[in-house]
Protein backbone atom coordinates (compact mmCIF):
# COMPACT_ATOMS: atom_id res chain seq x y z
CA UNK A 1 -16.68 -65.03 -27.66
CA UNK A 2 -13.57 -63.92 -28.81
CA UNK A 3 -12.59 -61.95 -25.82
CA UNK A 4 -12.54 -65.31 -24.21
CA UNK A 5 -10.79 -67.28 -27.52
CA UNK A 6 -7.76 -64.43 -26.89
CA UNK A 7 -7.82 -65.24 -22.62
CA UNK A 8 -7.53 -68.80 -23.52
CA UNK A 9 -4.51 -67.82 -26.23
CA UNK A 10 -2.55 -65.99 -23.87
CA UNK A 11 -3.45 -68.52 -20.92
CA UNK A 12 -1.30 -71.14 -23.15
CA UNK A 13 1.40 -69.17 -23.98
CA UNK A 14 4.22 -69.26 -22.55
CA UNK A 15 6.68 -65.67 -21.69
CA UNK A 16 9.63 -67.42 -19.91
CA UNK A 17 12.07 -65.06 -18.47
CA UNK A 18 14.28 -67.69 -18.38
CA UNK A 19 14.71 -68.32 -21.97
CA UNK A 20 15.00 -65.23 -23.99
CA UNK A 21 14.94 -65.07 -28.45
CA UNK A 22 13.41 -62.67 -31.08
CA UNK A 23 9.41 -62.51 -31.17
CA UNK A 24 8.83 -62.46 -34.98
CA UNK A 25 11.82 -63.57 -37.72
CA UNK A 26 11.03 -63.57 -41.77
CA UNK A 27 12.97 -65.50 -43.58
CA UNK A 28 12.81 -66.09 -47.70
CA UNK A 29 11.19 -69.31 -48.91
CA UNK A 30 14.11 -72.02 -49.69
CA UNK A 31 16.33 -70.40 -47.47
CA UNK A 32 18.27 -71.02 -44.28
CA UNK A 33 17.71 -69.60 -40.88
CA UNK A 34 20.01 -69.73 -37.62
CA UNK A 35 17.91 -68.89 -34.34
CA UNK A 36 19.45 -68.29 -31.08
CA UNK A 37 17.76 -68.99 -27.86
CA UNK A 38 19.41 -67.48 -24.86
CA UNK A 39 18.68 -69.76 -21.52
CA UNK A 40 19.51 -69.19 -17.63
CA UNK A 41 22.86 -71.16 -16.28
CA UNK A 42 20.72 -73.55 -14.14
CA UNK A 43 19.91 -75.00 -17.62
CA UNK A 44 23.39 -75.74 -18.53
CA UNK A 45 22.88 -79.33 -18.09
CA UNK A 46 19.47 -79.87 -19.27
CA UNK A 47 17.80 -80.99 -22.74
CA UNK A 48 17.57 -78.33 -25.47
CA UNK A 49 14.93 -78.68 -28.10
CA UNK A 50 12.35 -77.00 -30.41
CA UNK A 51 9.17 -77.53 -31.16
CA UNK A 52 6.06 -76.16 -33.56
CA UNK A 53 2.48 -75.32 -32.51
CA UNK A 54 0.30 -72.51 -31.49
CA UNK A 55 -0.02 -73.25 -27.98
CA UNK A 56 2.73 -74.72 -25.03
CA UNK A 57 0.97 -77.40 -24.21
CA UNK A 58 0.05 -78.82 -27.23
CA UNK A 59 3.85 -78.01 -29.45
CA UNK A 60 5.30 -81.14 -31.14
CA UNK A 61 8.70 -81.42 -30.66
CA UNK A 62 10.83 -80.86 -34.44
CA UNK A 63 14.56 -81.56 -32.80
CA UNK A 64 16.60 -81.70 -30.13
CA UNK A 65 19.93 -81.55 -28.85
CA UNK A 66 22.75 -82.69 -31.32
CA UNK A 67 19.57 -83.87 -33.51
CA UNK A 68 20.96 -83.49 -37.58
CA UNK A 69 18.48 -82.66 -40.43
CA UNK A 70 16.54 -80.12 -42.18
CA UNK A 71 16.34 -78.82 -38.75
CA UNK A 72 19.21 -79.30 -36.26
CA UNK A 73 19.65 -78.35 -32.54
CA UNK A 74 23.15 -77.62 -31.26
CA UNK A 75 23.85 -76.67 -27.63
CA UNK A 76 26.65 -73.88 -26.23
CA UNK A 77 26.95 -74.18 -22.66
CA UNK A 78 29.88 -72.08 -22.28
CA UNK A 79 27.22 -68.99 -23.48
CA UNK A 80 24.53 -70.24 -21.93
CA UNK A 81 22.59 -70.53 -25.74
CA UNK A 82 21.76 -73.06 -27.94
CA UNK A 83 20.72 -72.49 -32.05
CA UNK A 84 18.17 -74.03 -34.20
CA UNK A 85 19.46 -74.06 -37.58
CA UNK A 86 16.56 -73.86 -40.12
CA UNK A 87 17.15 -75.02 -43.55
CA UNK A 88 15.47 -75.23 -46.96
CA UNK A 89 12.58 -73.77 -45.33
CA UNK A 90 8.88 -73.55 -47.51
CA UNK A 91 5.73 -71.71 -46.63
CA UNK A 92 4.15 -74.76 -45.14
CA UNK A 93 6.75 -73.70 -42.14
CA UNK A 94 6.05 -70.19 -41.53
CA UNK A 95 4.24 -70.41 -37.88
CA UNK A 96 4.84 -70.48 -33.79
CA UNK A 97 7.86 -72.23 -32.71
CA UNK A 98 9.41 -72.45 -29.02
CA UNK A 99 12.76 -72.65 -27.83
CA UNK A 100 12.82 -75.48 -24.91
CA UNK A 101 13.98 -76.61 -22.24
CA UNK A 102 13.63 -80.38 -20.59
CA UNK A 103 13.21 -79.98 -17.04
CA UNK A 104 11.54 -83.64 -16.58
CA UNK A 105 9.04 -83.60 -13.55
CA UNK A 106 5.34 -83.63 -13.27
CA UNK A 107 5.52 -80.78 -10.65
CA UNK A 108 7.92 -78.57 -12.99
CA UNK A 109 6.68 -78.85 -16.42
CA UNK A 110 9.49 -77.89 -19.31
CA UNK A 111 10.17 -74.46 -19.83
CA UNK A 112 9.80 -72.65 -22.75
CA UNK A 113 9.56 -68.96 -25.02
CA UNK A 114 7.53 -68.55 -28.40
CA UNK A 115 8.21 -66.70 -31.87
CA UNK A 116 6.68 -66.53 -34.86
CA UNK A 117 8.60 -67.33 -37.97
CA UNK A 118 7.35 -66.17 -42.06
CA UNK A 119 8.23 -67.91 -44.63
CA UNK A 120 7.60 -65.85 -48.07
CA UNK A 121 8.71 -65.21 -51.56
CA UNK A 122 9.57 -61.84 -50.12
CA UNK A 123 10.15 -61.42 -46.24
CA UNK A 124 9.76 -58.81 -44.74
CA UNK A 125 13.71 -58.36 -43.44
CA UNK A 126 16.67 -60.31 -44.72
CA UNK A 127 20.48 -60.05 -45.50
CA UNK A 128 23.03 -60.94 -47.63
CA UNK A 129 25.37 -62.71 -45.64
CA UNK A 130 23.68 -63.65 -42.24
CA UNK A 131 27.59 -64.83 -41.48
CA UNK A 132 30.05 -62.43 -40.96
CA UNK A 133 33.22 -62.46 -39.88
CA UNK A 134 35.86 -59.25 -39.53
CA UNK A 135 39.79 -58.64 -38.06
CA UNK A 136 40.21 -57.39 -34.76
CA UNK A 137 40.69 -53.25 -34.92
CA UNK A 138 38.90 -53.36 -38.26
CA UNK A 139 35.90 -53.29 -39.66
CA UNK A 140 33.01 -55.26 -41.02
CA UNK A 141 30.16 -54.26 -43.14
CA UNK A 142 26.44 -55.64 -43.33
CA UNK A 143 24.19 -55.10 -46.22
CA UNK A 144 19.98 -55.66 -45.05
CA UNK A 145 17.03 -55.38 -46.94
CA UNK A 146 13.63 -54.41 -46.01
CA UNK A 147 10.15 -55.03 -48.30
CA UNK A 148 8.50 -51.72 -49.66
CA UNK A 149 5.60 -51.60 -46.63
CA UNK A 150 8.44 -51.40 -44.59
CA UNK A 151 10.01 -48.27 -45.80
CA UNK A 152 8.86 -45.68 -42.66
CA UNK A 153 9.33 -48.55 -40.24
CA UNK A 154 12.22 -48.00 -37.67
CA UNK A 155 15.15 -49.94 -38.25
CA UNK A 156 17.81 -51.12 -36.12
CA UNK A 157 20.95 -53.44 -35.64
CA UNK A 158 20.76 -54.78 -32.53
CA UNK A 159 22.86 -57.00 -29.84
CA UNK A 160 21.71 -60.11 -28.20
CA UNK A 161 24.26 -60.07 -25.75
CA UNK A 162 22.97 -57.17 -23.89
CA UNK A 163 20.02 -56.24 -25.74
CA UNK A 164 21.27 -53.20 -26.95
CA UNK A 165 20.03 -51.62 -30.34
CA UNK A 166 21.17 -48.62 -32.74
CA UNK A 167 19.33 -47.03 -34.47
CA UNK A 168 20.32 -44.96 -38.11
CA UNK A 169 23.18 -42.70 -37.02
CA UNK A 170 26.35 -43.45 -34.88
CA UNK A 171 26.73 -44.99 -31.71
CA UNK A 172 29.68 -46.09 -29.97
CA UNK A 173 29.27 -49.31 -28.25
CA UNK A 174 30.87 -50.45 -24.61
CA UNK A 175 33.32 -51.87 -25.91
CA UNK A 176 34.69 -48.47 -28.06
CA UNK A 177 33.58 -49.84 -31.65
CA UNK A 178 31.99 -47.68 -33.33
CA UNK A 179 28.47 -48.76 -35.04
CA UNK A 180 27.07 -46.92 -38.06
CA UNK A 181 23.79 -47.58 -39.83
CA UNK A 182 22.70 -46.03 -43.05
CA UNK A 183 19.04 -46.07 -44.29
CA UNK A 184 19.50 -45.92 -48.16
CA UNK A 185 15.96 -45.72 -48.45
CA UNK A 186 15.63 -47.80 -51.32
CA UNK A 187 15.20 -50.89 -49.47
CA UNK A 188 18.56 -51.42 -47.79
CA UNK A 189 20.49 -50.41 -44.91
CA UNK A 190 23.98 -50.78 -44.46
CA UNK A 191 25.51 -51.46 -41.14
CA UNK A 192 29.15 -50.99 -40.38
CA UNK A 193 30.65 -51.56 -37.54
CA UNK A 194 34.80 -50.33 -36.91
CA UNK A 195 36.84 -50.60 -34.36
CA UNK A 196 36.41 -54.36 -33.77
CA UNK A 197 36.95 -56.05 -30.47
CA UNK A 198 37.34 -59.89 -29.84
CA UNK A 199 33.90 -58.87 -27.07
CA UNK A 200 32.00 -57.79 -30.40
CA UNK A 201 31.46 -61.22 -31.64
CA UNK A 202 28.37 -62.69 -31.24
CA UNK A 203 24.82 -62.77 -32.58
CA UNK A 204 23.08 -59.93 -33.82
CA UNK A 205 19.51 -59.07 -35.97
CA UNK A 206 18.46 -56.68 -37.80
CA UNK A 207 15.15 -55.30 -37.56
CA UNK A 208 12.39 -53.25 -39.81
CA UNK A 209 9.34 -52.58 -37.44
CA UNK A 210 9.05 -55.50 -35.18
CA UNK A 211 10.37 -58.58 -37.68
CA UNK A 212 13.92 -58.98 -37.54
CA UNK A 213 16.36 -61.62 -39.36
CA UNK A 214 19.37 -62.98 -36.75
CA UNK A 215 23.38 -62.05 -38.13
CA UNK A 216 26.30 -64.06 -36.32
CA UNK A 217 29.73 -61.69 -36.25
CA UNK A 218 33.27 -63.50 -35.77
CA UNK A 219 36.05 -61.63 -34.80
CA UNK A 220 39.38 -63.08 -35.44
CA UNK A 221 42.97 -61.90 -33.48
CA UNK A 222 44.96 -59.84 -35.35
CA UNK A 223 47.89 -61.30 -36.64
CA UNK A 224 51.54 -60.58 -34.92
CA UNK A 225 54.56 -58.73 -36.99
CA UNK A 226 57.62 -60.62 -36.75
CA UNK A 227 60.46 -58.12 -37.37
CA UNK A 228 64.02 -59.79 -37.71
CA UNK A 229 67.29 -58.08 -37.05
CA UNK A 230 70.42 -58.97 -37.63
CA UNK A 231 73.07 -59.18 -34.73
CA UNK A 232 73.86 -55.33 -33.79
CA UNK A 233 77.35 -55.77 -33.59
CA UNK A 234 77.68 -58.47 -36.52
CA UNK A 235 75.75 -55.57 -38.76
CA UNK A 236 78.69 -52.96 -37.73
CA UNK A 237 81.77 -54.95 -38.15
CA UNK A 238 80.04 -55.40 -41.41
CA UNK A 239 79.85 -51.99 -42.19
CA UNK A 240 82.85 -51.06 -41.03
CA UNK A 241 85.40 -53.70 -41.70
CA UNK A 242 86.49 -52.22 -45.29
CA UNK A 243 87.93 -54.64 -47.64
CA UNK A 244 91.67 -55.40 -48.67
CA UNK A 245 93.13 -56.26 -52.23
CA UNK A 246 96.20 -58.12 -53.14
CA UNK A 247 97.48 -58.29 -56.60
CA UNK A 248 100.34 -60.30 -58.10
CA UNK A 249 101.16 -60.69 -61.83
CA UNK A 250 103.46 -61.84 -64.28
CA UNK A 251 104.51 -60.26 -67.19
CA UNK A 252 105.01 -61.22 -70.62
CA UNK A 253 106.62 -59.30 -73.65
CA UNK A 254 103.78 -57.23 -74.53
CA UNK A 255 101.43 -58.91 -72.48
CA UNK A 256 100.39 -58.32 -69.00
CA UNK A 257 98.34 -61.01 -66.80
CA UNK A 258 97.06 -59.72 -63.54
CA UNK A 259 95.35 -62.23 -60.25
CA UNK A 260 93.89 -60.60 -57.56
CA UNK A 261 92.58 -61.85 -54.42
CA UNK A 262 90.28 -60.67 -51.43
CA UNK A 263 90.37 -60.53 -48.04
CA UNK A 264 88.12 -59.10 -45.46
């Protein structure tokens, strides 16, 4: 019997390879979450939303697209993503969620991708600033924490844009930054990444076994040096040019008054 409860399960679920997003996010109770959900061009156009419930068919739709709340939907079609930001978030809401897409015919039902989301007085994963933000060619630093039964786990810092993780050690990235994570292991890793590059920005997560907690990096331009100069030949007549003094006076019995003047 519950061979056939687990066929049924995964006969509901749905895997799209179309839409793409983390599998299994912690998050601590009365906080905020930002989710990403990654989605193929041809759904540029189409209606973004997110919806709770164990199985595809059955979800009830939470928000949609441009939808404001507790729980908000915003679309990006220019990165082909859209986020669902979570926020004051209780235990009641730990459970499956799916990232969705409106495709709007009988024949081609919606499309969509599950994850599981834990709400807890202590998550699993988490961070203290899931916003960062860091100057091009510098650096930017990322403090995580990981519960106790998560201490011989494997952790990583890993990119949604191409997938790519690192692991504790350094790595240099594509685009020549270099990434550095530290296992303290006392509950917190530190991630540093140097070298930034306007391509770094993006989202990120962190991950302790197989929960992870999402991170969004900005990188902002470096700012320009304005050097000013003074007119090269203005600056050597000025050095140059030496100064002349004229003096007239009168004079007085016992007295002697002197006026001088200046020219260039």
């Amino acid at each position: 019997m519950s061979s056939l409860i687990l066929f049924v399960f995964l006969l509901c679920i749905s895997d799209s390879e179309s839409l793409k997003t983390l599998k299994n996010l912690a998050v601590e109770r009365g906080g905020s979450l930002s989710i990403p959900c990654f989605y193929d061009k041809q759904y540029k156009s189409n209606l973004k939303y997110w919806c709770k419930g164990d199985y595809w068919s059955s979800c009830e739709i939470v928000a949609s697209t441009n939808t404001r709340g507790r729980t908000s939907v915003t679309d990006h079609p220019t990165q082909n993503m859209f986020t669902v930001e979570l926020n004051s978030l209780q235990d009641s809401d730990s459970g499956y969620y799916w990232c969705a897409v409106e495709i709007g015919g009988i024949e081609t039902p919606d499309d969509g991708n599950y994850l599981y989301l834990t709400v807890s007085a202590d998550p699993a994963v988490s961070v203290t600033n899931s916003r960062v933000s860091g100057q091009e060619g510098g650096s930017v630093s990322v403090q995580c924490l990981y519960s106790a039964k998560y201490q011989n786990k494997q952790k990583q810092w890993c990119r949604f844009k191409d997938w790519s993780c690192f692991t504790v050690g350094k790595t240099d990235t594509s685009q020549n930054s270099a990434v550095l994570v530290i296992d303290n292991g006392k509950g917190s890793v530190s991630v540093e990444m140097k070298g930034l590059q306007k391509s770094d920005a993006g989202w990120y997560w962190f991950s302790a076994g197989d929960v992870g907690v999402t991170v969004h990096l900005t990188v902002t331009e470096r700012p320009s040096t304005v050097i000013t100069t003074l007119n090269s030949q203005e600056t050597q007549e000025s050095v140059n040019t030496p100064e002349e003094t004229t003096c007239s006076g009168t004079e007085k019995p016992k007295e002697s008054v002197q006026f001088c003047l200046t020219h260039n």
